[in-house]
Protein backbone atom coordinates (compact mmCIF):
# COMPACT_ATOMS: atom_id res chain seq x y z
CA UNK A 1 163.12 142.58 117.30
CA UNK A 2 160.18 141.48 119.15
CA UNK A 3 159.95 137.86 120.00
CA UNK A 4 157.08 135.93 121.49
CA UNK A 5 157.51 133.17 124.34
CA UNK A 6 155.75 130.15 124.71
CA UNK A 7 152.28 130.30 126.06
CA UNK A 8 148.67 130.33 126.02
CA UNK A 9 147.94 133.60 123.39
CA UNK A 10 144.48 135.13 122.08
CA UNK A 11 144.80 135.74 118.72
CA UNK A 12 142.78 139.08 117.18
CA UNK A 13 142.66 140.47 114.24
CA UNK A 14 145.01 143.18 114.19
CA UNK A 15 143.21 146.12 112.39
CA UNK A 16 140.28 145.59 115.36
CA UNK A 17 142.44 145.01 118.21
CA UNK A 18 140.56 145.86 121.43
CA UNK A 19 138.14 147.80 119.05
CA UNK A 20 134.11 146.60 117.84
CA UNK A 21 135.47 145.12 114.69
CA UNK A 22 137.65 142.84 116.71
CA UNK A 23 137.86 138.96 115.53
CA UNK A 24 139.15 136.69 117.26
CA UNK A 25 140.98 133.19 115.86
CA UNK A 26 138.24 130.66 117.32
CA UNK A 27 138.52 126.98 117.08
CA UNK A 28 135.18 125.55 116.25
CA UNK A 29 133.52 121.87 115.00
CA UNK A 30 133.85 123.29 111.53
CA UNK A 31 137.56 123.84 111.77
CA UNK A 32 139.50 127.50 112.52
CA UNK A 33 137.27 130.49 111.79
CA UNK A 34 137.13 134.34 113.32
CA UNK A 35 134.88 135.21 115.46
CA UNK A 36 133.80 138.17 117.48
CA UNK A 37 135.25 138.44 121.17
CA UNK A 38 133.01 136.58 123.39
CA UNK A 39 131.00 134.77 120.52
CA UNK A 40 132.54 131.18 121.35
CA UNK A 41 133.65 129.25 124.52
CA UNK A 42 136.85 131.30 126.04
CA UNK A 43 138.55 127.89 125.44
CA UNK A 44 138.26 128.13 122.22
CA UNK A 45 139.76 131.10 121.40
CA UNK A 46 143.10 130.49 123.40
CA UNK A 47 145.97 128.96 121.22
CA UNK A 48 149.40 127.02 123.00
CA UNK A 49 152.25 129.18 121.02
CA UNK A 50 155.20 126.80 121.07
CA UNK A 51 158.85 128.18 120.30
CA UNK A 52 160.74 125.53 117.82
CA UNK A 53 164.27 124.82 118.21
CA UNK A 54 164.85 126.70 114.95
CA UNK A 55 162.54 129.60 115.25
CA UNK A 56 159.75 128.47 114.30
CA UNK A 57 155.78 128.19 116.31
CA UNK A 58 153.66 125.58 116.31
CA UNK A 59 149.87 127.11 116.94
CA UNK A 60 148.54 124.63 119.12
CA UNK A 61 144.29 124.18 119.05
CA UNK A 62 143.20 124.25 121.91
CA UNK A 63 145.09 124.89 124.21
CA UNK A 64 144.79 123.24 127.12
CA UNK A 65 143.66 119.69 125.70
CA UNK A 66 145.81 116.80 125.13
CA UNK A 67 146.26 115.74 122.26
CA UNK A 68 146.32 118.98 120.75
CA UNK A 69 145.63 119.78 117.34
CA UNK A 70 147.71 122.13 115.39
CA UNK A 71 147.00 125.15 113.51
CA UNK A 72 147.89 123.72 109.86
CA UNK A 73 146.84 123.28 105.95
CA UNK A 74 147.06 120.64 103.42
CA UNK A 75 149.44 122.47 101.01
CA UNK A 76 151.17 125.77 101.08
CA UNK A 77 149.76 127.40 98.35
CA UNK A 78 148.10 130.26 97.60
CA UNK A 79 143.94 130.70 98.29
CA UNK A 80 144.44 126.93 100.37
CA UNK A 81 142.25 126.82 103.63
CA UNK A 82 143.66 126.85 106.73
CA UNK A 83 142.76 124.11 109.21
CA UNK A 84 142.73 122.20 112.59
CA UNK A 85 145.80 119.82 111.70
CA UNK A 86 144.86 116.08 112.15
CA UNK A 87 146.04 114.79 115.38
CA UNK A 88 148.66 112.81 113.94
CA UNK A 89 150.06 115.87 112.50
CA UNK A 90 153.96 114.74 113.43
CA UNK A 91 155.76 116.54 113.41
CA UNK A 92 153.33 119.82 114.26
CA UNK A 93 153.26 122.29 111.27
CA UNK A 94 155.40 125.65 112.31
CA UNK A 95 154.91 128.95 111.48
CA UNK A 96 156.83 132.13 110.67
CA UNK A 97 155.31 134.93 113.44
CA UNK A 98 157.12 138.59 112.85
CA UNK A 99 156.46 142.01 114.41
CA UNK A 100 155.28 144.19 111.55
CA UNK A 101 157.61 146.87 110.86
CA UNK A 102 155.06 149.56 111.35
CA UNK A 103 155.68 149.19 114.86
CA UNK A 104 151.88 150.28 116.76
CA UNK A 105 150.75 149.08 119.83
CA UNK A 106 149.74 146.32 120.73
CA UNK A 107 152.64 144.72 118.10
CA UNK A 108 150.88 143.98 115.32
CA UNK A 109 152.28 140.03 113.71
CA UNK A 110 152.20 138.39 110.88
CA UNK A 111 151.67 135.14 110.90
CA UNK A 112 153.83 133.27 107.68
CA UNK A 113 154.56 129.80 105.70
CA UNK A 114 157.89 128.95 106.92
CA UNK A 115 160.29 129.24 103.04
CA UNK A 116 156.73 130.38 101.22
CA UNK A 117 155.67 133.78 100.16
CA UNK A 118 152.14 133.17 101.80
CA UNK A 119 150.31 134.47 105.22
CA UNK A 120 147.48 133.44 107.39
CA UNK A 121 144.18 136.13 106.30
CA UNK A 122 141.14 135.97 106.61
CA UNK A 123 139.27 134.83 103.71
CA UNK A 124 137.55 137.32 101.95
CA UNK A 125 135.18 134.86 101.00
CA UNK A 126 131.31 135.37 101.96
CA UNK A 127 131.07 132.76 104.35
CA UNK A 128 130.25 132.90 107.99
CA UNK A 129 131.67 132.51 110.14
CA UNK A 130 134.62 133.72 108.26
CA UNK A 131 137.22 131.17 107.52
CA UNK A 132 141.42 131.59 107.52
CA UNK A 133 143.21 131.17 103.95
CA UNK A 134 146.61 131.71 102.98
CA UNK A 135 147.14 134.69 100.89
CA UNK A 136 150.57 135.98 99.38
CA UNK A 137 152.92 137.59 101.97
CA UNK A 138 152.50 141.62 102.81
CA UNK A 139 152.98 144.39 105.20
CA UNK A 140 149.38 144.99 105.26
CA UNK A 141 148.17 145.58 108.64
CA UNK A 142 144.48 144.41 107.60
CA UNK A 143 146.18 140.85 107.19
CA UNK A 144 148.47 141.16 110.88
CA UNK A 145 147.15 139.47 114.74
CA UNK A 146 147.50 140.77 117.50
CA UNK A 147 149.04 137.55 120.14
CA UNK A 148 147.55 138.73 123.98
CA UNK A 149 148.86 136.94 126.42
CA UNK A 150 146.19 134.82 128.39
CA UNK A 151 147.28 134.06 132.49
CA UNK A 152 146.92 130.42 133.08
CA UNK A 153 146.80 128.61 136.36
């Protein structure tokens, strides 16, 4: 099984990895939103991926800025946005990341509610930029991220 490692990560939309229909995750004044490569501030389309204890990753936004924020959402329910976490998000909110079992290259992951049947998606709502919701759990490769690794000083 693949596993990620802590770090600083890009995270693209799987089904356009490396291709024109690429989005990225972007953190933004208006919260967490895709965007294409390029179309924001390099900084804000690089996310701290932190390892739990028990599994688990806390998405930190962004990721080189302390405090961080957290890659989060209010309740884990089905259709609920997904957010920049409040800074006194304590403990950080974790996530579920697996390899898909399709097995491409790059890895294609999802990215899951910890104990919920829900993912992160893109929202297939017509707003713009496009915003992240939680949406119930698949195999779906339109809903999986690609995580590339970003070299740090």
């Amino acid at each position: 099984m693949e596993t990620l490692k802590s770090g600083v990560y890009r995270i693209v939309s799987w089904s356009g990895a490396g291709g024109p229909e690429a989005r990225v995750l972007t953190a933004g004044e208006d919260g967490v939103t895709v965007t294409a490569p390029g179309g924001a501030p390099e900084r804000a389309q690089e996310f701290r991926v932190e390892v739990g204890e028990d599994g688990g990753y806390a998405i930190q936004i962004p990721a080189r800025i302390f405090p961080s924020r957290s890659l989060s959402y209010k309740e884990p329910e089905k259709g609920e946005r997904v957010i920049m976490g409040p800074l006194s998000d304590f403990p950080t909110r974790e996530w579920k990341i697996e390899p898909a079992p399709q097995r491409p290259l790059p890895i294609p992951y999802f990215i899951r509610v910890p104990d919920k049947d829900l993912q992160l998606a893109v929202s297939p709502k017509m707003i713009f930029p496009p915003e992240l919701e939680l949406v119930p759990s698949d195999f779906d490769l339109q809903n999986a991220w690609a995580l590339e690794w970003v070299e740090t000083d």
